[in-house]
N, C-alpha and C. Protein backbone atom coordinates (compact mmCIF):
# COMPACT_ATOMS: atom_id res chain seq x y z
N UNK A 1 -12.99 -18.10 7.09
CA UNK A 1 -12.49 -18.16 5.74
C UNK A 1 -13.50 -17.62 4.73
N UNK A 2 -14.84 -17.92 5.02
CA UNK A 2 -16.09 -17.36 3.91
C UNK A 2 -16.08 -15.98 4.22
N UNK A 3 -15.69 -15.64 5.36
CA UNK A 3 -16.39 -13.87 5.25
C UNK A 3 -14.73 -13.05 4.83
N UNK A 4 -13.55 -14.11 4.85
CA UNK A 4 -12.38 -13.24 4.12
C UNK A 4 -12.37 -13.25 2.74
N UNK A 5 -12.89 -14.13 2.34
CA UNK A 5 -12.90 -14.36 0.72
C UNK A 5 -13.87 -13.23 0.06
N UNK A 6 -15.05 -13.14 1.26
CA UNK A 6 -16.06 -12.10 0.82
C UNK A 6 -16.02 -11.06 1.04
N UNK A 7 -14.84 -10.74 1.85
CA UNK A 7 -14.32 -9.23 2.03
C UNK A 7 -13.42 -9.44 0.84
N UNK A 8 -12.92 -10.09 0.55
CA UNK A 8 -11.79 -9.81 -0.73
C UNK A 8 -12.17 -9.23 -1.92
N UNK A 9 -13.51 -9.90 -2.01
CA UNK A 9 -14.51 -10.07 -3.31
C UNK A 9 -14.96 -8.49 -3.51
N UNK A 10 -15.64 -8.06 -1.96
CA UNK A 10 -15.90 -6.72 -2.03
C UNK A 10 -14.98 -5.71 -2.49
N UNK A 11 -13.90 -5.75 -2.11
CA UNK A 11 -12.72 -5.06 -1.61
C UNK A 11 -12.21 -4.67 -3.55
N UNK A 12 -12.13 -5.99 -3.75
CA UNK A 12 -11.77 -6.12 -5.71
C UNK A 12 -12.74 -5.60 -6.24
N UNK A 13 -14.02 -5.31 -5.92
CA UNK A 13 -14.95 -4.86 -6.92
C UNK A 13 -14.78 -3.26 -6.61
N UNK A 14 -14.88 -2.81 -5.47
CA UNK A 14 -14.51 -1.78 -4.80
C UNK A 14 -12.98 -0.79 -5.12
N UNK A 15 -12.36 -1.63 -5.18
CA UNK A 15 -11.10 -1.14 -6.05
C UNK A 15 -10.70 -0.59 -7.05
N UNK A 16 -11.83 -0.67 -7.91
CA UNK A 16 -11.93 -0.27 -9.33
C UNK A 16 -12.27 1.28 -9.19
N UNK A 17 -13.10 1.28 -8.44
CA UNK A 17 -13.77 2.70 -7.98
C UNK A 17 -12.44 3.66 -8.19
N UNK A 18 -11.25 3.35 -7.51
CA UNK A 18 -10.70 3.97 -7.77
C UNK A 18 -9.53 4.36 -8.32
N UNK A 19 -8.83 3.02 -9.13
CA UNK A 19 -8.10 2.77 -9.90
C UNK A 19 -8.89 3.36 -11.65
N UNK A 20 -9.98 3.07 -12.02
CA UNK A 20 -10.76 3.47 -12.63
C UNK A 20 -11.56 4.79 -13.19
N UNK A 21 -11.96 4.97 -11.52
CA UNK A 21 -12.05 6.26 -11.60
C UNK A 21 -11.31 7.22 -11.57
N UNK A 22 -9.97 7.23 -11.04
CA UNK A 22 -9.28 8.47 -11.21
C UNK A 22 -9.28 8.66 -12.55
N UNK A 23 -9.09 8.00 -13.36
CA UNK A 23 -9.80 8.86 -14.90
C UNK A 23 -10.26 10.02 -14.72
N UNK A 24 -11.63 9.99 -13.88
CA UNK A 24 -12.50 11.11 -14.24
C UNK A 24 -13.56 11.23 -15.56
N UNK A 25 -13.86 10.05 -16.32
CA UNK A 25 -13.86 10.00 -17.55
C UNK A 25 -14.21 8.28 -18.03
N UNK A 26 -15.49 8.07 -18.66
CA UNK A 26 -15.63 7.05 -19.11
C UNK A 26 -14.89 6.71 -20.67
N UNK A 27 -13.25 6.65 -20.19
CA UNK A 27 -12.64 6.68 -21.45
C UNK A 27 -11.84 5.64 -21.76
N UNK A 28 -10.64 5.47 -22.78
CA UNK A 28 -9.94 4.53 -22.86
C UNK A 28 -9.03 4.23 -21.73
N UNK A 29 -8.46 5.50 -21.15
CA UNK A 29 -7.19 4.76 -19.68
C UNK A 29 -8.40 4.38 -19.04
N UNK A 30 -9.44 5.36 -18.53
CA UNK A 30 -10.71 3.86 -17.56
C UNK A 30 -10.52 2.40 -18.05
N UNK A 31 -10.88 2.43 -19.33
CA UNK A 31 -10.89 0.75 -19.22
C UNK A 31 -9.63 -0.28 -19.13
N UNK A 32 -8.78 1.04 -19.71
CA UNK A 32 -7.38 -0.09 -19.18
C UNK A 32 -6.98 -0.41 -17.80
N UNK A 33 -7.29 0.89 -17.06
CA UNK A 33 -7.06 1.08 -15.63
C UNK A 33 -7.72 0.00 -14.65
N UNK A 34 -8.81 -0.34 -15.61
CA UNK A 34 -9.96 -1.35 -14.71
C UNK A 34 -9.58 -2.95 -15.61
N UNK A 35 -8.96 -3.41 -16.86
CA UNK A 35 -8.43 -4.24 -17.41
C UNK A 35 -6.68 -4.32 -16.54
N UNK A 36 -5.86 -4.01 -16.39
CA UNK A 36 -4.93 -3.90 -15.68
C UNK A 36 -4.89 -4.49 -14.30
N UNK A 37 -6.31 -3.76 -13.53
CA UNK A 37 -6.49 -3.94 -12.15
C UNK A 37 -6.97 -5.50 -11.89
N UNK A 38 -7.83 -5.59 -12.61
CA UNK A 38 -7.92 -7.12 -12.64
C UNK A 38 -6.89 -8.15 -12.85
N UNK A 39 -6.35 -7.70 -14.01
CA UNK A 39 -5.56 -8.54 -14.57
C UNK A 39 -4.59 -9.03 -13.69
N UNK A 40 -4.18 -7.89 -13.03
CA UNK A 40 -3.19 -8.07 -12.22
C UNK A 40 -3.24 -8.72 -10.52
N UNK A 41 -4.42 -8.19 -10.52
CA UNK A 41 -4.88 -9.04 -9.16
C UNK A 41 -5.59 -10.28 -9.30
N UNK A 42 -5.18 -10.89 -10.51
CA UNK A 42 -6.04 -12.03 -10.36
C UNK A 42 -4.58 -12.88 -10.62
N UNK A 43 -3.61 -12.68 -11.42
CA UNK A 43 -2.25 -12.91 -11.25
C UNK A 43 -1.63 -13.55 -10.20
N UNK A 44 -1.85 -12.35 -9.38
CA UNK A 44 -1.21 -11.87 -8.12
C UNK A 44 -1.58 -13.14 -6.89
N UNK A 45 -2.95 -13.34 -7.54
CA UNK A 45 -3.93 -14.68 -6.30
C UNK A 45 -3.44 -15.97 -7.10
N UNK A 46 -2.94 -15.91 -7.89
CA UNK A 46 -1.87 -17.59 -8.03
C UNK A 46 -0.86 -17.75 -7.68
N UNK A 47 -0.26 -16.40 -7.76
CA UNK A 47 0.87 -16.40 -7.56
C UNK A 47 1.43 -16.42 -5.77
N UNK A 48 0.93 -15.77 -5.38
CA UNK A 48 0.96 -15.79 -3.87
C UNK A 48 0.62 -17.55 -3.39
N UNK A 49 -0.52 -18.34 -3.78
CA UNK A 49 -0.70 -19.48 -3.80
C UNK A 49 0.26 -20.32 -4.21
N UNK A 50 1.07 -20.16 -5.15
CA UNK A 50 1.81 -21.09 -5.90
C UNK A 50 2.82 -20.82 -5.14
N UNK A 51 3.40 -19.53 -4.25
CA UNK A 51 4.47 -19.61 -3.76
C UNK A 51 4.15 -20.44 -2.21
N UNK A 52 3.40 -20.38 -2.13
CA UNK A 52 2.53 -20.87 -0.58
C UNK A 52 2.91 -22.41 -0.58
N UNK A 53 2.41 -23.00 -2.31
CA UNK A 53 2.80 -24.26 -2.53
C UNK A 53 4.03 -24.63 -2.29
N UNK A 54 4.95 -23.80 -2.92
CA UNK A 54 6.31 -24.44 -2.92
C UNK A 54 7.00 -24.28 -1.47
N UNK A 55 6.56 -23.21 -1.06
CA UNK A 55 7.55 -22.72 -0.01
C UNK A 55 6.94 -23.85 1.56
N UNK A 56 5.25 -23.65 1.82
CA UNK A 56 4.83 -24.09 3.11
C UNK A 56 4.56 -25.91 2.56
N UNK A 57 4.28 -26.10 1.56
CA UNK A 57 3.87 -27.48 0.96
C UNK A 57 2.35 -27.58 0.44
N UNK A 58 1.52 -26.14 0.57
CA UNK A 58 0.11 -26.23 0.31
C UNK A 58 -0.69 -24.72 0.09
N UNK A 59 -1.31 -23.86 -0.82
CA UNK A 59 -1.55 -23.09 -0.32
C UNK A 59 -2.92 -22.71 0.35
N UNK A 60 -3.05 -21.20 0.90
CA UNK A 60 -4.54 -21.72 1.89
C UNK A 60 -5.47 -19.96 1.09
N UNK A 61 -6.10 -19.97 1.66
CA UNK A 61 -7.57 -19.53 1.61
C UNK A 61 -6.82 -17.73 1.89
N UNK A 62 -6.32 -17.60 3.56
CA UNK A 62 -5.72 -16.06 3.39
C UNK A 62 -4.68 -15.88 2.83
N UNK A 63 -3.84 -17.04 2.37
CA UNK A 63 -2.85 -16.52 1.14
C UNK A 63 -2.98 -16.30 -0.18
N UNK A 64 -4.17 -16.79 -0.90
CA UNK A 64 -5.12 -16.26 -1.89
C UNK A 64 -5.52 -14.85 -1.82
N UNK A 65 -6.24 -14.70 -0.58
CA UNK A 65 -6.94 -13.17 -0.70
C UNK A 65 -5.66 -12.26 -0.59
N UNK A 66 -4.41 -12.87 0.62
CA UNK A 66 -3.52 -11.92 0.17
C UNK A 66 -2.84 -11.11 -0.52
N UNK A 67 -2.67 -12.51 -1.79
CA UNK A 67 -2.31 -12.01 -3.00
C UNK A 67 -3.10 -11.13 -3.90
N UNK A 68 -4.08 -11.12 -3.80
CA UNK A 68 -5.31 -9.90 -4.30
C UNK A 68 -4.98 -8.94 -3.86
N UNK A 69 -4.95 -8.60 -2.82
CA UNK A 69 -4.80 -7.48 -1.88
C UNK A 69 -3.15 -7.05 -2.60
N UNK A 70 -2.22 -7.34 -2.56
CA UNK A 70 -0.88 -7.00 -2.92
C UNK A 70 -0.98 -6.77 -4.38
N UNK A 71 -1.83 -7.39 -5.03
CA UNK A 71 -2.00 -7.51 -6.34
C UNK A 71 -2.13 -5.98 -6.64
N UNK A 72 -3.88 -5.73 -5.93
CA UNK A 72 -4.32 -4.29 -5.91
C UNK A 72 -3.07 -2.94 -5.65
N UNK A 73 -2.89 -3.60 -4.61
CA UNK A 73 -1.88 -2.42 -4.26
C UNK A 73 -0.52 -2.06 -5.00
N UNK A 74 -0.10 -3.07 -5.51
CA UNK A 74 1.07 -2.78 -6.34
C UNK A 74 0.70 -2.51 -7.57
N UNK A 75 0.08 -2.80 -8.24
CA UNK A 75 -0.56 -2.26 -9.90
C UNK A 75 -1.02 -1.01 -9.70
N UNK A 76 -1.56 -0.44 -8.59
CA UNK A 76 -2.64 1.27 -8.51
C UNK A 76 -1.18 2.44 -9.37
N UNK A 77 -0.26 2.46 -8.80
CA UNK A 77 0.20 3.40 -9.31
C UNK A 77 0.63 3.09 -11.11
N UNK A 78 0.39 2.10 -11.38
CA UNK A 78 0.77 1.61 -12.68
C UNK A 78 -0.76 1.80 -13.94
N UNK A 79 -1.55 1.21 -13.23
CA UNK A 79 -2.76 0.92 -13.62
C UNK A 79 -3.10 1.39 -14.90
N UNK A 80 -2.96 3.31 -14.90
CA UNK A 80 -3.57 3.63 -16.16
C UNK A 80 -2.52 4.15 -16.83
N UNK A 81 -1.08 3.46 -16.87
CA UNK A 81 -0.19 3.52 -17.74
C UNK A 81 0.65 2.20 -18.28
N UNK A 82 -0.01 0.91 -17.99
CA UNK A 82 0.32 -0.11 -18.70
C UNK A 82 -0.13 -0.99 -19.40
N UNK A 83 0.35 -1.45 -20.07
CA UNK A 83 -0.12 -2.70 -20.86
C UNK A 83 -0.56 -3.73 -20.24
N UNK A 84 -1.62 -4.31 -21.00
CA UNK A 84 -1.46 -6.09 -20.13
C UNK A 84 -0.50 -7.04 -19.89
N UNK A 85 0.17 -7.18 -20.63
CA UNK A 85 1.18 -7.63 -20.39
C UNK A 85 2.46 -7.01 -19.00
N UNK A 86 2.62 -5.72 -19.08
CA UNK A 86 2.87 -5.36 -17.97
C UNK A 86 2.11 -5.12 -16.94
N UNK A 87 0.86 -5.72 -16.72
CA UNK A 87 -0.31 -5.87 -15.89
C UNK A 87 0.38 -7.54 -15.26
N UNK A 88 0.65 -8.19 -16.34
CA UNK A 88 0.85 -9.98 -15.65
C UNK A 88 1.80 -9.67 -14.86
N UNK A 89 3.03 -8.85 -15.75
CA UNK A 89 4.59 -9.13 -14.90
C UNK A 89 4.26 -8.27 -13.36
N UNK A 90 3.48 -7.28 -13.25
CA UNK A 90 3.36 -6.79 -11.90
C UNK A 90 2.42 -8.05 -10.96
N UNK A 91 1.48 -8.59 -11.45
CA UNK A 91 1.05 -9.31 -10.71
C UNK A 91 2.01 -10.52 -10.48
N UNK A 92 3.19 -10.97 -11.22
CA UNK A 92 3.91 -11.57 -10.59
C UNK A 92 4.72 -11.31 -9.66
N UNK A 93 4.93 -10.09 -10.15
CA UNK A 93 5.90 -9.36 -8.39
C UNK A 93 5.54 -9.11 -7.78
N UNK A 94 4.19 -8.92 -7.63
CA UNK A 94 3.30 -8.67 -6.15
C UNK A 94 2.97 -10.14 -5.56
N UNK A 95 2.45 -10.92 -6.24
CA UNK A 95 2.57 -12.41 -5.50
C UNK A 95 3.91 -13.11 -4.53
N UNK A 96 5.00 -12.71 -5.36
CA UNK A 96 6.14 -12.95 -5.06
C UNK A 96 7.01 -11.79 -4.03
N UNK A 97 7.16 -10.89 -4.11
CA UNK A 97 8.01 -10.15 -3.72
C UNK A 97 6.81 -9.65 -1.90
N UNK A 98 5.95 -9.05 -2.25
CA UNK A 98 4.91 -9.09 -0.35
C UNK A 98 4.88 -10.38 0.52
N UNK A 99 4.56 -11.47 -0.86
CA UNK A 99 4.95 -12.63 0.18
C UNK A 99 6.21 -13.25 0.81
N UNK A 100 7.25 -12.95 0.51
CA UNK A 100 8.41 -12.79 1.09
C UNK A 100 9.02 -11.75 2.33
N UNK A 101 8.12 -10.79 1.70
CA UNK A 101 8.31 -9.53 2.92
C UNK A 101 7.80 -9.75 4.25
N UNK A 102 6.57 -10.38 3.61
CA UNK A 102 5.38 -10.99 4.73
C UNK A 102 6.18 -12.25 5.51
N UNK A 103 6.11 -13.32 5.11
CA UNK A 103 7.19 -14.36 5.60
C UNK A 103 8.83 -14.69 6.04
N UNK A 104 9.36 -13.85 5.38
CA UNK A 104 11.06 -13.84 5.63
C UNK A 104 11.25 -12.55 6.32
N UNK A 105 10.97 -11.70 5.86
CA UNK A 105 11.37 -10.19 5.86
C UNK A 105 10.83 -9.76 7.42
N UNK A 106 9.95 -9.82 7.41
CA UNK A 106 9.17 -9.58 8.89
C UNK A 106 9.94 -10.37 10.20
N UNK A 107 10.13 -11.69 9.85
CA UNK A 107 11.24 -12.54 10.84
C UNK A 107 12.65 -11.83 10.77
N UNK A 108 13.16 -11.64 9.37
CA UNK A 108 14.27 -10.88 9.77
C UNK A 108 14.69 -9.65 10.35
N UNK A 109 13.71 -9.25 10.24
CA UNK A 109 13.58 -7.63 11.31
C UNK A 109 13.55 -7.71 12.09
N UNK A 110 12.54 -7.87 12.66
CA UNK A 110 12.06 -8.35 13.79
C UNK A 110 11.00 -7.36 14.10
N UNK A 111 10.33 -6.55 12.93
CA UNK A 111 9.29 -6.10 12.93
C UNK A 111 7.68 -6.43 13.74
N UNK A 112 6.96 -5.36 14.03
CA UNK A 112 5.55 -6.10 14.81
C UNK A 112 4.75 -5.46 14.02
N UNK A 113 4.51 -6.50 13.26
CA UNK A 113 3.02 -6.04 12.14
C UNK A 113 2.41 -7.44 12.03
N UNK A 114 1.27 -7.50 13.19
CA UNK A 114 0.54 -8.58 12.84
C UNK A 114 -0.82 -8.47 11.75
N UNK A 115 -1.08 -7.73 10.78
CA UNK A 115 -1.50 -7.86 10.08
C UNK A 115 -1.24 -7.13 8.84
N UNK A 116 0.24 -7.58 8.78
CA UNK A 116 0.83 -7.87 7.77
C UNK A 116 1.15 -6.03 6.50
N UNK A 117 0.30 -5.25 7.29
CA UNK A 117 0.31 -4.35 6.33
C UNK A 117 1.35 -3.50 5.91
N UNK A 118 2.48 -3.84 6.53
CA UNK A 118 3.85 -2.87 5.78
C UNK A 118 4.36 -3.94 4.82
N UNK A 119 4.56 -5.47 4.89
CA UNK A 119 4.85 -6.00 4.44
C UNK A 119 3.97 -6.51 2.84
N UNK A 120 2.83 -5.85 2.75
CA UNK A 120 1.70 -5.87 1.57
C UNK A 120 1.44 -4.18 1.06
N UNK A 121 1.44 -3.43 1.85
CA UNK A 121 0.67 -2.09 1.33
C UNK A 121 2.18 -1.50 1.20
N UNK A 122 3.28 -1.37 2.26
CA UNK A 122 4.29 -0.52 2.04
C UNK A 122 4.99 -0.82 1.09
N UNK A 123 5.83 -2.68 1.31
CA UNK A 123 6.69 -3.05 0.56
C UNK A 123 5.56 -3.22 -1.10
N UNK A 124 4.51 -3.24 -1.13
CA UNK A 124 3.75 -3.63 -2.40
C UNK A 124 3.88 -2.10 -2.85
N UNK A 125 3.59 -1.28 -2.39
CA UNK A 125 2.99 -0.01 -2.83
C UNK A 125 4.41 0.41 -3.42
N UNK A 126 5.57 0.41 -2.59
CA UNK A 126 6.26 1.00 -3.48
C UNK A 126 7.06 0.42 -4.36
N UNK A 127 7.00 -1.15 -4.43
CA UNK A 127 7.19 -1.84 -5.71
C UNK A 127 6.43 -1.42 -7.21
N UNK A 128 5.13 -0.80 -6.53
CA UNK A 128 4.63 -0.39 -7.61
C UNK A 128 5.01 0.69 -8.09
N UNK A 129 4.86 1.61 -7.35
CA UNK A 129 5.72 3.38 -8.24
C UNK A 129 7.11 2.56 -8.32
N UNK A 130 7.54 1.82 -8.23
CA UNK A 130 8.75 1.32 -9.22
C UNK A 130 8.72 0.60 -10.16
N UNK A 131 7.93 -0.79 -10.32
CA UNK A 131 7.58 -0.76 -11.89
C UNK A 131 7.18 -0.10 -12.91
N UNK A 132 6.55 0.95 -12.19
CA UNK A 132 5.50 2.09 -13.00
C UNK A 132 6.70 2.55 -13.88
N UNK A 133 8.10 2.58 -13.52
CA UNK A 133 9.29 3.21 -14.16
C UNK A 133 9.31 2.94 -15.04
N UNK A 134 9.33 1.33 -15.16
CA UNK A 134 9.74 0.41 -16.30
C UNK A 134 8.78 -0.16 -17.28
N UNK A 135 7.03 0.19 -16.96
CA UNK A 135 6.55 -0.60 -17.42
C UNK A 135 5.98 0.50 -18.28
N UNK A 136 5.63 1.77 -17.86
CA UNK A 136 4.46 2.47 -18.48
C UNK A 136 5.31 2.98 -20.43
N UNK A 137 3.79 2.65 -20.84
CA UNK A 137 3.67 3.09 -22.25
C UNK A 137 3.30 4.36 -22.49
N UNK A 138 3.88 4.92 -23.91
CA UNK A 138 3.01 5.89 -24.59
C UNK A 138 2.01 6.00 -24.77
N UNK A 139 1.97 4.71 -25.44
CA UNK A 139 0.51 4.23 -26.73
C UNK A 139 -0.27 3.91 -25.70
N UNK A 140 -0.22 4.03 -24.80
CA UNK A 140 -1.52 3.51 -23.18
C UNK A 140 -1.96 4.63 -22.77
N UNK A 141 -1.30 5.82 -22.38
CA UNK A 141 -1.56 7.10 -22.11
C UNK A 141 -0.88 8.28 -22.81
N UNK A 142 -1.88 8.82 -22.96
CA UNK A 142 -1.13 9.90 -23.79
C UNK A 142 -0.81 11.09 -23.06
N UNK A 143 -1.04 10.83 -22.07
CA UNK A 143 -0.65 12.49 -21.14
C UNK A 143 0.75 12.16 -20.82
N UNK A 144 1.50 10.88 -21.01
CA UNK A 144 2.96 10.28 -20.73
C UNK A 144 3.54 11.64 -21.81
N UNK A 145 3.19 11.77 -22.85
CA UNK A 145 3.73 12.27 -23.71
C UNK A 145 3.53 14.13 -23.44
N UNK A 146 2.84 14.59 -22.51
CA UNK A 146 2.92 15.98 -22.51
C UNK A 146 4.48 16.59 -21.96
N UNK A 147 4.85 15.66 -20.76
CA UNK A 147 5.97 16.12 -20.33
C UNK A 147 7.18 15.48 -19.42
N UNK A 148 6.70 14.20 -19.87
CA UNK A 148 7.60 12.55 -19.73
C UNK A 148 8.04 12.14 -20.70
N UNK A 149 7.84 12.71 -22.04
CA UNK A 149 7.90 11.45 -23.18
C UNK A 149 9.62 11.50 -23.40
N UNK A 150 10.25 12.66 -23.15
CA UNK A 150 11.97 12.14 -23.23
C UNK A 150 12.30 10.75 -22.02
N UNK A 151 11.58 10.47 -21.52
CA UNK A 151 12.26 9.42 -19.77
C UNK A 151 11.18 8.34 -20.08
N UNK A 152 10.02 8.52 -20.34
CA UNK A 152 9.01 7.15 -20.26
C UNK A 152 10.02 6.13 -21.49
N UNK A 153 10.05 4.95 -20.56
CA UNK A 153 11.04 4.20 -21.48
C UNK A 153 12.60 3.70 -21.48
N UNK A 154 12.75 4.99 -20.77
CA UNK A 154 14.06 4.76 -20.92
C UNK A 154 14.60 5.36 -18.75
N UNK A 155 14.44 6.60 -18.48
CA UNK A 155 14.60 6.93 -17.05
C UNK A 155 13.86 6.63 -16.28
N UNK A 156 12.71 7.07 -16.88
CA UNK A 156 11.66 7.10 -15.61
C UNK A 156 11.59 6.37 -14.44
N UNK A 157 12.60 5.34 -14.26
CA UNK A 157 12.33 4.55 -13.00
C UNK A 157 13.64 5.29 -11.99
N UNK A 158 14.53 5.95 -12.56
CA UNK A 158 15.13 7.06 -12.00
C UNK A 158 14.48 7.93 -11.35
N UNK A 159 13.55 8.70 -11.55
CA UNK A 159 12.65 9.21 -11.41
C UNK A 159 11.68 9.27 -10.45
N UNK A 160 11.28 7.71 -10.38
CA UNK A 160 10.33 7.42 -9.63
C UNK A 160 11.02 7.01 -8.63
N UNK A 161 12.04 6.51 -8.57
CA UNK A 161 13.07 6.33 -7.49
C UNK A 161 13.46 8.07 -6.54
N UNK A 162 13.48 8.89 -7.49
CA UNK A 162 13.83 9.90 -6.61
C UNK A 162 12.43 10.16 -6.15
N UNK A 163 11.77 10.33 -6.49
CA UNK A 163 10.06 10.19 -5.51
C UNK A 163 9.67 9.01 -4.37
N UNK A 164 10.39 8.02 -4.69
CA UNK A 164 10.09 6.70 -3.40
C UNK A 164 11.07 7.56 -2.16
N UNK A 165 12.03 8.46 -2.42
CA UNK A 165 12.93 9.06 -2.05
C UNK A 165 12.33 10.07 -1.10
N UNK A 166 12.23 10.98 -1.59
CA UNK A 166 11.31 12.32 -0.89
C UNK A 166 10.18 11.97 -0.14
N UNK A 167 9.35 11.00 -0.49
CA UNK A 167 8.38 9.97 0.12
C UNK A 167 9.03 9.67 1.49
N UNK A 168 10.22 9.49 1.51
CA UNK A 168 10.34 8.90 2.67
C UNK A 168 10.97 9.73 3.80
N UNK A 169 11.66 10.49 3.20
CA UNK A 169 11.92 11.65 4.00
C UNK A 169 11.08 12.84 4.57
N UNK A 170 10.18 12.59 4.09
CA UNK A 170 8.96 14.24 3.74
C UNK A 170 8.07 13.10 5.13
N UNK A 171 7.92 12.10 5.20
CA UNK A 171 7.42 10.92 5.86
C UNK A 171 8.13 11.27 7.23
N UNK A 172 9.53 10.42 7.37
CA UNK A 172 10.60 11.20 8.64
C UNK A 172 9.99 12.52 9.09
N UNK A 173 10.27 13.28 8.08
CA UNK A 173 10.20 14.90 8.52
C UNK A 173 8.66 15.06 9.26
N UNK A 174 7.62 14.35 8.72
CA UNK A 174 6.06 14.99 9.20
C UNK A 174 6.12 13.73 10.24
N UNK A 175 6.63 12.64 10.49
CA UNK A 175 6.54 11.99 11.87
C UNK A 175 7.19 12.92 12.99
N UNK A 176 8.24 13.15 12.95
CA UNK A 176 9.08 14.10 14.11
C UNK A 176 8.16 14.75 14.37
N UNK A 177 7.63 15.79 13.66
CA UNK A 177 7.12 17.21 13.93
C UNK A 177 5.66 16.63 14.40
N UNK A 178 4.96 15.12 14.55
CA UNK A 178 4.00 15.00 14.78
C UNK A 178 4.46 14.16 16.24
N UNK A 179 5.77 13.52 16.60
CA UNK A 179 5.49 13.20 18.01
C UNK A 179 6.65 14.19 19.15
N UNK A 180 7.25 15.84 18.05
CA UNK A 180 7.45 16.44 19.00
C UNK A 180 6.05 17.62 19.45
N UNK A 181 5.02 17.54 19.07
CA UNK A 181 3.55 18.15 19.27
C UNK A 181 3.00 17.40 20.09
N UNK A 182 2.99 16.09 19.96
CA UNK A 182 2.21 15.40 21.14
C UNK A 182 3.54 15.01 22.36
N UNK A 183 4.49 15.29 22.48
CA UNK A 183 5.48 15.48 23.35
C UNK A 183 5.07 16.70 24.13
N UNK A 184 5.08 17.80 23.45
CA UNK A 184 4.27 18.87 24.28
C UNK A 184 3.48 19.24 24.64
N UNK A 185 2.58 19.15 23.75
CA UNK A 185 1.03 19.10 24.10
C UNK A 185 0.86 17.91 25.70
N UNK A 186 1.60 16.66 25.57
CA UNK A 186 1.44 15.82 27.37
C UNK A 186 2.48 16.66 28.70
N UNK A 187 3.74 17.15 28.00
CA UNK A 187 3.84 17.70 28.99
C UNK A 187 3.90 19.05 29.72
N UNK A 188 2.56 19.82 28.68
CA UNK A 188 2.40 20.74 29.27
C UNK A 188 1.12 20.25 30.00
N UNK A 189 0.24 19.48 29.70
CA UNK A 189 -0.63 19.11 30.51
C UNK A 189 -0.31 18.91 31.53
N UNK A 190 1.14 17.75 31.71
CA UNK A 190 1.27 17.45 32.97
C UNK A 190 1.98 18.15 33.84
N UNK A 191 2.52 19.75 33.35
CA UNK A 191 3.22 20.69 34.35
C UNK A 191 1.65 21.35 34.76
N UNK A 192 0.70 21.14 33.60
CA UNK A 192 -0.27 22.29 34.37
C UNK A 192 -0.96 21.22 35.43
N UNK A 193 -0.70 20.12 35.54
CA UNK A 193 -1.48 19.60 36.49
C UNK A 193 -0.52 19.00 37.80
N UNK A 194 0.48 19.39 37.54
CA UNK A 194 1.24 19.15 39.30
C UNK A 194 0.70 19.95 40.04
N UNK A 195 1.04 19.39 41.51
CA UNK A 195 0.31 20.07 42.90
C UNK A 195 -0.90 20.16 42.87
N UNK A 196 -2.00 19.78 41.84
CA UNK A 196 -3.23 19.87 42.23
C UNK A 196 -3.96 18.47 42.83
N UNK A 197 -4.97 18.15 43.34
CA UNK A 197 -5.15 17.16 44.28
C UNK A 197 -5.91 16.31 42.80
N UNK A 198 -5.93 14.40 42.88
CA UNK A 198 -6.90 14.32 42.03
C UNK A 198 -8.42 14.80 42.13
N UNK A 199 -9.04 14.88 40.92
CA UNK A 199 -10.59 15.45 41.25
C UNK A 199 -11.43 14.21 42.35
N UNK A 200 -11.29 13.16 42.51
CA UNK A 200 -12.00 12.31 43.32
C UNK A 200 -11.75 12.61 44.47
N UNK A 201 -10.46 13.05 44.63
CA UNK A 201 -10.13 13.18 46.31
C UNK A 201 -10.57 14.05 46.96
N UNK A 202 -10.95 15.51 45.81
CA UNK A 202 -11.29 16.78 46.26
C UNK A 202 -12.85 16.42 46.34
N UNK A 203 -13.27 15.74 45.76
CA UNK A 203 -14.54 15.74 46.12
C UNK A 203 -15.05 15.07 46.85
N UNK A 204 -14.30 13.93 48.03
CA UNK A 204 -14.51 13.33 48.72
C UNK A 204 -13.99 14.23 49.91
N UNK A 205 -13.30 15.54 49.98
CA UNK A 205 -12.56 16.20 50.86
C UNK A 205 -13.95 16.87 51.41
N UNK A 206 -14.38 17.39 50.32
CA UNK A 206 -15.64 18.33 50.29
C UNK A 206 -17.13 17.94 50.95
N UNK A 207 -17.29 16.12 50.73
CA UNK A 207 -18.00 15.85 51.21
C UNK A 207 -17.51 15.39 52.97
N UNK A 208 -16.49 15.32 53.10
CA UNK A 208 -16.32 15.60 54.42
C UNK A 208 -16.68 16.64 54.91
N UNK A 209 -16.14 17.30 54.55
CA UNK A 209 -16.57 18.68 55.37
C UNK A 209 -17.87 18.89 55.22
């Protein structure tokens, strides 16, 4: 339990790096990006707890760090386009909505992810490019306004929906084409290696003779 809490600890300080830094720039979205990230992952670690409370009768130590972790991951795509306030409401849906995925969702599938990561990074991650629809401001970033500012507000989660979209297909499409390559790539190995003897045998043939 001490060295998960202290990977958590790392992991949150570490996080900033790059929620933060994609800025590029010690500027105003930096500090919101790194005000946000917190905000929201610190949210996120009551909230996961408090559901722990109600739901198991107590909460524990890796359902804390969990909620950090979901916290992180669902705010990144939001980060340097929201408010604090839309910093809390994501950390409430990341407490709430991974830990359900994690606990119900996983039983109802009948999925095998023992450490939990589709049910925190997938289902979190793309909760987040979906709040990002609803939550991001003008007055937070101003690059919203170069060539979003008709949809920030009002579509954009249309939007980002047709991107969770292509995401997943473009995903399909580069899995196929990656296990019909290793489909061939084994069985051309294994046509080039019929009829030949194994190498141990041949070299035990050899030392006969």
């Amino acid at each position: 339990m001490v060295l998960c809490m202290v990977g958590t600890g790392m992991l949150w300080v570490g996080w900033h790096g790059f929620n933060a830094g994609s800025a590029v720039a010690a500027d105003g979205i930096a500090a919101n990006a790194f005000m946000t990230t917190t905000l929201s992952t610190a949210v996120a670690c009551f909230t996961w707890a408090a559901a722990e409370w109600v739901v198991k009768g107590r909460p524990s130590v890796p359902g804390f760090c969990s909620g950090a972790v979901a916290g992180m991951v669902v705010v990144t795509p939001a980060c340097g386009f929201i408010t604090a306030s839309g910093a809390i409401i994501i950390g409430i849906a990341a407490g709430l909505i991974p830990f359900f995925a994690v606990t119900k969702l996983k039983r109802l599938i009948g999925y095998d992810d023992a450490l939990d990561t589709f049910g925190v990074h997938a289902v979190g991650g793309t909760l987040g490019v979906l709040l990002t629809g609803f939550l991001a401001a003008l007055d937070v970033n101003a690059n919203l306004s170069t060539n979003l500012k008709a949809v920030v507000g009002s579509s954009l989660w249309i939007e980002q929906v047709k991107a969770i979209g292509r995401a997943q297909l473009d995903t399909r499409a580069k899995s196929r084409k990656g296990r019909s390559r290793i489909a061939r790539r084994f069985n051309a190995g294994w046509a080039g290696n019929e009829g030949q003897a194994p190498s141990g045998a041949a070299e035990s043939d050899s030392c006969n003779a």
